[in-house]
PDB file of N, CA and C in Angstrom:
ATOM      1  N   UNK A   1     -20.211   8.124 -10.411  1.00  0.00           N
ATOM      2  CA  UNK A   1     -19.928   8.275 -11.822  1.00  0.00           C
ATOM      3  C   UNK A   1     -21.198   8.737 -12.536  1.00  0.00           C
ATOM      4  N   UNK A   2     -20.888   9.150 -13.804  1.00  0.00           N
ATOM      5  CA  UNK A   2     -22.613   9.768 -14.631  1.00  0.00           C
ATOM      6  C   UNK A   2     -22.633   8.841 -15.770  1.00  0.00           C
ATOM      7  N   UNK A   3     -23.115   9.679 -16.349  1.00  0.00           N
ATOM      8  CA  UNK A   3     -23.641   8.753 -17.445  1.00  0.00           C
ATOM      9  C   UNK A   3     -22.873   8.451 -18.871  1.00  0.00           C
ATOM     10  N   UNK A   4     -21.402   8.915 -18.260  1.00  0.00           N
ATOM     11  CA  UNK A   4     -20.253   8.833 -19.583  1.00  0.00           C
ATOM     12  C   UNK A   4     -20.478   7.536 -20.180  1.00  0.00           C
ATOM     13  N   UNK A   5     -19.690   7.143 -21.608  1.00  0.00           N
ATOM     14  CA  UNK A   5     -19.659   5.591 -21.585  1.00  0.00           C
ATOM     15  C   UNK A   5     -18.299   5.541 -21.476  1.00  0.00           C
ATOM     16  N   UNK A   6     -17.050   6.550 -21.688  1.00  0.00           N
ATOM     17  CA  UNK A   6     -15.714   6.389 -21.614  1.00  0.00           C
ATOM     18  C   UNK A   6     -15.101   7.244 -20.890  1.00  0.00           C
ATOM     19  N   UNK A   7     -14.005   7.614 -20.173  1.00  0.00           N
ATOM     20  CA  UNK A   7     -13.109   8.258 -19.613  1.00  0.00           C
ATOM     21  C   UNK A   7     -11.948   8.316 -20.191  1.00  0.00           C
ATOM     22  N   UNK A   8     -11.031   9.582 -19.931  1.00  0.00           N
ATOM     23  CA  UNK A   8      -9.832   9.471 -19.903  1.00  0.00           C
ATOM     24  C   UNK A   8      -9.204   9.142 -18.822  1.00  0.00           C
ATOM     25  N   UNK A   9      -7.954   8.837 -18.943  1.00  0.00           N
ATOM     26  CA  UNK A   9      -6.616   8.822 -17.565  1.00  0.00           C
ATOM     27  C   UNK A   9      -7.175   9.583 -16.901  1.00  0.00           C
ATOM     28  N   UNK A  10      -7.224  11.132 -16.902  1.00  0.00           N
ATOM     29  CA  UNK A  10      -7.177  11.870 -16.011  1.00  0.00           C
ATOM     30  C   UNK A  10      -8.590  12.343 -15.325  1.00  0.00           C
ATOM     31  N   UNK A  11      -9.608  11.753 -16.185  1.00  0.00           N
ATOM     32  CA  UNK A  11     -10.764  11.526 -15.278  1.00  0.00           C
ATOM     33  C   UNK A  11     -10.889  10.484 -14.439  1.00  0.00           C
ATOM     34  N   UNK A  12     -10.318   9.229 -14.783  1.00  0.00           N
ATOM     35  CA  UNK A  12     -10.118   8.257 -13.876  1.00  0.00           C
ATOM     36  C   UNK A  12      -8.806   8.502 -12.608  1.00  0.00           C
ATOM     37  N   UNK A  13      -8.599   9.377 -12.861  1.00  0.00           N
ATOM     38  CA  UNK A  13      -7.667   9.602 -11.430  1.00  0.00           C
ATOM     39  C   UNK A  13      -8.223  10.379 -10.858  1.00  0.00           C
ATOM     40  N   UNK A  14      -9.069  10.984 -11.465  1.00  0.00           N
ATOM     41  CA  UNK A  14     -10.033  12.162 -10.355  1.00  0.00           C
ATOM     42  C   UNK A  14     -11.476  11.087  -9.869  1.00  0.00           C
ATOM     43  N   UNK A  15     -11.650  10.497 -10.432  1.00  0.00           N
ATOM     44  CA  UNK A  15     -13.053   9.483  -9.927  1.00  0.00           C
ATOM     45  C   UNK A  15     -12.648   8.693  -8.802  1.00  0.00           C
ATOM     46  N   UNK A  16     -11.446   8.215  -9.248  1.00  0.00           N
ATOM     47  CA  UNK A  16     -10.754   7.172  -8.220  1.00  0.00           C
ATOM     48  C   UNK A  16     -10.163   7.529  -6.897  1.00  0.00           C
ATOM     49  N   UNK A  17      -9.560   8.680  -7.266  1.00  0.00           N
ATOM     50  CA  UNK A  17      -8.288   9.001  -6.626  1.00  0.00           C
ATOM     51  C   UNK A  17      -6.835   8.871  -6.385  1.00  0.00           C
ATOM     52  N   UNK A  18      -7.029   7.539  -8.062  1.00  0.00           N
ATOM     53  CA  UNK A  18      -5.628   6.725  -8.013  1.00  0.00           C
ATOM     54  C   UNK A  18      -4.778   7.800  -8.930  1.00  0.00           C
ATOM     55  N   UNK A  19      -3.278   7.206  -8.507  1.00  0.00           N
ATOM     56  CA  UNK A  19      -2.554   8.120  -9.677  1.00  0.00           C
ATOM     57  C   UNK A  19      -2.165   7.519 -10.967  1.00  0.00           C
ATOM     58  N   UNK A  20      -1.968   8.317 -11.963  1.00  0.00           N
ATOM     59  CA  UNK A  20      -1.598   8.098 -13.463  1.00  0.00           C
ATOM     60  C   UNK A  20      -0.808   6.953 -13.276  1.00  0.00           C
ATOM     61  N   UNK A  21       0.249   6.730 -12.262  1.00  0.00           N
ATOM     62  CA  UNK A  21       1.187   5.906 -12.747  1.00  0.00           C
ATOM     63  C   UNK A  21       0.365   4.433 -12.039  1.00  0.00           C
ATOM     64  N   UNK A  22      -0.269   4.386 -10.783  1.00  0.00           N
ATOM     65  CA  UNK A  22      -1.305   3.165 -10.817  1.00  0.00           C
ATOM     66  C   UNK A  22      -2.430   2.855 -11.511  1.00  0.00           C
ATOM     67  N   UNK A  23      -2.860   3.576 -12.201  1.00  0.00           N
ATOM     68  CA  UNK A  23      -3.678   3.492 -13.389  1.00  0.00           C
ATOM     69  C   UNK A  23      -3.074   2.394 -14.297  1.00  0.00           C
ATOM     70  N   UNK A  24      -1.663   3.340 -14.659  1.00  0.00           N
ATOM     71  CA  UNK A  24      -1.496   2.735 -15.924  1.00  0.00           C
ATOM     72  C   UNK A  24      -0.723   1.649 -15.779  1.00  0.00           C
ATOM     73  N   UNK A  25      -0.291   1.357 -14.779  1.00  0.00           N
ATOM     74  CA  UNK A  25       0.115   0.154 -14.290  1.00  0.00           C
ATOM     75  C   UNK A  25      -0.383  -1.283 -13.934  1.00  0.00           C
ATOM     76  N   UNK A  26      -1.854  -0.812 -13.530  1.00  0.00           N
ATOM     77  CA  UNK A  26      -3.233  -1.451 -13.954  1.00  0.00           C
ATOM     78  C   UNK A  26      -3.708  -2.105 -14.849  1.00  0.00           C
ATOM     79  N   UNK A  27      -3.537  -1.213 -16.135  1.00  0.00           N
ATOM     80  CA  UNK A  27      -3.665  -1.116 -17.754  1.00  0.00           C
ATOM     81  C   UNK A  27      -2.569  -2.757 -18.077  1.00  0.00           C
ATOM     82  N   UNK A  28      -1.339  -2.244 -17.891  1.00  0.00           N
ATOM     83  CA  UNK A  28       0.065  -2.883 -18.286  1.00  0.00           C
ATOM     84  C   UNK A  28       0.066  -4.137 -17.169  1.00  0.00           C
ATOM     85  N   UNK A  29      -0.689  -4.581 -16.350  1.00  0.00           N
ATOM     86  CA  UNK A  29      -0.855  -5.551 -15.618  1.00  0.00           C
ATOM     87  C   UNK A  29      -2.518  -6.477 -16.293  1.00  0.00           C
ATOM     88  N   UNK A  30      -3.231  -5.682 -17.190  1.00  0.00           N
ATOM     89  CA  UNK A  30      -4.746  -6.261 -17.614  1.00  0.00           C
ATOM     90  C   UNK A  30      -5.128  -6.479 -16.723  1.00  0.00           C
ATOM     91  N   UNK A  31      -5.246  -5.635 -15.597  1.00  0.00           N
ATOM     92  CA  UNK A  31      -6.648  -5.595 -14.169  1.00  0.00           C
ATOM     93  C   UNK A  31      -7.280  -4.861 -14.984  1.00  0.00           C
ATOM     94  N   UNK A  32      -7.181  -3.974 -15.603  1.00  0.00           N
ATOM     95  CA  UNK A  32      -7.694  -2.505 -15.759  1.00  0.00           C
ATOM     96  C   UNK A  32      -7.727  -2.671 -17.642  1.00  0.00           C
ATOM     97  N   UNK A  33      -9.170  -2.361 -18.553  1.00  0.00           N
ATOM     98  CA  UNK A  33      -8.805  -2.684 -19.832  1.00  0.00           C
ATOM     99  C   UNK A  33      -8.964  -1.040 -20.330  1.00  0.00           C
ATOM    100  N   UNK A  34      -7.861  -0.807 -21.225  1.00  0.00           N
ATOM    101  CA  UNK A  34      -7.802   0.418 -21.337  1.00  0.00           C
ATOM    102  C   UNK A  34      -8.095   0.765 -23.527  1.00  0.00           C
ATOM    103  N   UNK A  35      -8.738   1.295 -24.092  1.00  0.00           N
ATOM    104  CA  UNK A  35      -9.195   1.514 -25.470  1.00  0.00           C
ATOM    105  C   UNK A  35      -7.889   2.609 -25.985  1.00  0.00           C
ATOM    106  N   UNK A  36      -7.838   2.743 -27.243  1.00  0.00           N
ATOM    107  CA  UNK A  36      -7.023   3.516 -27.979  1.00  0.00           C
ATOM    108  C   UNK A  36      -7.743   4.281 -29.190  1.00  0.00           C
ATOM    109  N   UNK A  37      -7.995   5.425 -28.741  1.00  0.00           N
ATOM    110  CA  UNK A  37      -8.694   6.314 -29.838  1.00  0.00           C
ATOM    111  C   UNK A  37      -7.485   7.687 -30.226  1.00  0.00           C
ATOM    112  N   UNK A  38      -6.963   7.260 -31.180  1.00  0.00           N
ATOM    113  CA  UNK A  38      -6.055   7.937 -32.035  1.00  0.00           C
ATOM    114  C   UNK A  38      -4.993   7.988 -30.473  1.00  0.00           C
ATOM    115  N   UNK A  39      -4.525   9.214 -30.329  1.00  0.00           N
ATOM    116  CA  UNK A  39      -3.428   9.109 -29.365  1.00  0.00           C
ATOM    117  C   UNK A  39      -3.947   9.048 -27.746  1.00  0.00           C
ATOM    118  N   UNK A  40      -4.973   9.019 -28.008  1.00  0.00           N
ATOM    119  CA  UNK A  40      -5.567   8.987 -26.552  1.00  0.00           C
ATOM    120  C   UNK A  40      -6.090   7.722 -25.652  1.00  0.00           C
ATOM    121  N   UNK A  41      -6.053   7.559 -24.688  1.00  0.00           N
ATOM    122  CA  UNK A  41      -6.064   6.554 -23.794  1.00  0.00           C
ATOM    123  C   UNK A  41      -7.795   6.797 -23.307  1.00  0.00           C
ATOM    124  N   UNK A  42      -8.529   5.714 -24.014  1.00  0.00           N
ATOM    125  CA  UNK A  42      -9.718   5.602 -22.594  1.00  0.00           C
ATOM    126  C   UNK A  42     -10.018   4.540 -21.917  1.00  0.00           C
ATOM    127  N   UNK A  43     -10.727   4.683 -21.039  1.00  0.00           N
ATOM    128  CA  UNK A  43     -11.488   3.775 -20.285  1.00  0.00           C
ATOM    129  C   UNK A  43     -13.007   3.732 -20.239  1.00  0.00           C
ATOM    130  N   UNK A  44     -13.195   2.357 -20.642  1.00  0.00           N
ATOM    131  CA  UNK A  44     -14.886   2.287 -21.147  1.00  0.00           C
ATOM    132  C   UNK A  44     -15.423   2.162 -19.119  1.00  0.00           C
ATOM    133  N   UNK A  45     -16.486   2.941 -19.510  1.00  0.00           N
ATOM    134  CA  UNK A  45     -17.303   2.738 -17.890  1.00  0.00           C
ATOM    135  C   UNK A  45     -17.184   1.610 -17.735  1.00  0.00           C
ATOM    136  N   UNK A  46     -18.249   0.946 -17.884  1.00  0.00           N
ATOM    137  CA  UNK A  46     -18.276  -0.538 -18.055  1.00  0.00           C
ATOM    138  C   UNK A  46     -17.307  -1.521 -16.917  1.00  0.00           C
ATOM    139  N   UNK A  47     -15.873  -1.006 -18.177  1.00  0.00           N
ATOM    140  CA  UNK A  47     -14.509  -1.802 -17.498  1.00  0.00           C
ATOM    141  C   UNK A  47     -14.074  -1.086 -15.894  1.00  0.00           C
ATOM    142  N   UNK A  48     -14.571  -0.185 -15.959  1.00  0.00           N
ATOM    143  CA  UNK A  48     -13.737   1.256 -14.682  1.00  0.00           C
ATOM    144  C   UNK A  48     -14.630   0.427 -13.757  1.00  0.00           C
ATOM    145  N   UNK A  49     -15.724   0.285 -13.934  1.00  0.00           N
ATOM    146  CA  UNK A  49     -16.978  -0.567 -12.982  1.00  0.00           C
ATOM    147  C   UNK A  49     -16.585  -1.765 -12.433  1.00  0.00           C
ATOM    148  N   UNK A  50     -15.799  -2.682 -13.192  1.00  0.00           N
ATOM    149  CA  UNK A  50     -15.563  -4.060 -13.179  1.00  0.00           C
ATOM    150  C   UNK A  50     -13.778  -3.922 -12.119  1.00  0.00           C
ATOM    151  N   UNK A  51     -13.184  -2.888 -12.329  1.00  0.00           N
ATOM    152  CA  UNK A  51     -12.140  -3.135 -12.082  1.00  0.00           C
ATOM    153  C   UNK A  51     -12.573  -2.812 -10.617  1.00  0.00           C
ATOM    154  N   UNK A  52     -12.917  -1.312 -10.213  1.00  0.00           N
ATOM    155  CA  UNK A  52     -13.424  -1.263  -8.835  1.00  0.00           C
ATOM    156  C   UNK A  52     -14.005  -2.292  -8.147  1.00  0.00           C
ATOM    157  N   UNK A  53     -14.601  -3.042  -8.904  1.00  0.00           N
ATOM    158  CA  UNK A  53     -15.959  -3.888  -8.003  1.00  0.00           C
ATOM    159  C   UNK A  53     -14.482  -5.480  -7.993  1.00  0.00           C
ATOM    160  N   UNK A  54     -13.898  -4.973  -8.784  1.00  0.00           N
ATOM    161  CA  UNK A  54     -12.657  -6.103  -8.371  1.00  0.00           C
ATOM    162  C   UNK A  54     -11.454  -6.292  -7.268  1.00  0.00           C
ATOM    163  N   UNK A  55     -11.699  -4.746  -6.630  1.00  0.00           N
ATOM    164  CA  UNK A  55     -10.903  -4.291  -5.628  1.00  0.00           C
ATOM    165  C   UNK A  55     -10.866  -5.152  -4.521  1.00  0.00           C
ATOM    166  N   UNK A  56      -9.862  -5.372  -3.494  1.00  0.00           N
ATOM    167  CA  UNK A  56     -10.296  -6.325  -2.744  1.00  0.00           C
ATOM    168  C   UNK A  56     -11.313  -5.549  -1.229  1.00  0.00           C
ATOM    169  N   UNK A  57     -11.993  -6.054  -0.433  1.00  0.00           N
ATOM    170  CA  UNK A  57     -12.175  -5.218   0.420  1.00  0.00           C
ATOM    171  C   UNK A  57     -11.484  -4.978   1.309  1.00  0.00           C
ATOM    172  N   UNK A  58     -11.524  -4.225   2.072  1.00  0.00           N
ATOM    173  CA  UNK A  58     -11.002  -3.874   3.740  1.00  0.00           C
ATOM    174  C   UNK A  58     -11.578  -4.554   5.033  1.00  0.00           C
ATOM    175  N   UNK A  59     -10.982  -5.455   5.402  1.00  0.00           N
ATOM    176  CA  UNK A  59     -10.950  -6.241   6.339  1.00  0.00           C
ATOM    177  C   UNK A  59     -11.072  -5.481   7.835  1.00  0.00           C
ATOM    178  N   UNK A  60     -12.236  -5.359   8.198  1.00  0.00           N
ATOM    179  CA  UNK A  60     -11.959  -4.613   9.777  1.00  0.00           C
ATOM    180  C   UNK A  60     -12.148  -6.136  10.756  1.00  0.00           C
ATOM    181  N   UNK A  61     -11.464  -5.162  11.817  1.00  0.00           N
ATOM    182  CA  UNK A  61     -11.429  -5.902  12.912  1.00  0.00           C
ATOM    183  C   UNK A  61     -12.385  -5.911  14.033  1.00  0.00           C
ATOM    184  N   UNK A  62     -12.933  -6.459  14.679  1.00  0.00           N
ATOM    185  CA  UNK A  62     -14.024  -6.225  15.895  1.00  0.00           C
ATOM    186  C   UNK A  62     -13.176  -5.278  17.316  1.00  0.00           C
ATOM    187  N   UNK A  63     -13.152  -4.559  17.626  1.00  0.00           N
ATOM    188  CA  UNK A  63     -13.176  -4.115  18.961  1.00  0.00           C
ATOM    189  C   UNK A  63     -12.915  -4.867  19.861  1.00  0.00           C
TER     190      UNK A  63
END
């Protein structure tokens, strides 16, 4: 990520790789805290930071 302080949806689906509809499903679940600037949807870094680092990890297995 750079040095934004906010994103839109559709930068956060390109950072992530997630789609619009798990995004915003995210949002509508409060994993994910999403801002309202006139009709537009953002996401403060900050929160995009907190939600990733909230992800669970991937469990490998030994060989």
């Amino acid at each position: 990520m750079n040095s934004k302080h906010a994103y839109t949806i559709a930068e956060v689906t390109r950072i992530t790789g997630s789609s619009r509809t798990t995004i915003y499903a995210e949002i509508a679940a409060q994993r994910l805290t999403a801002k309202k600037l006139g009709r537009r949807t953002l996401i403060l870094a900050d929160d995009l930071r907190t939600w990733l680092n909230s992800l669970p990890a991937i469990k490998t297995q030994a060989a």
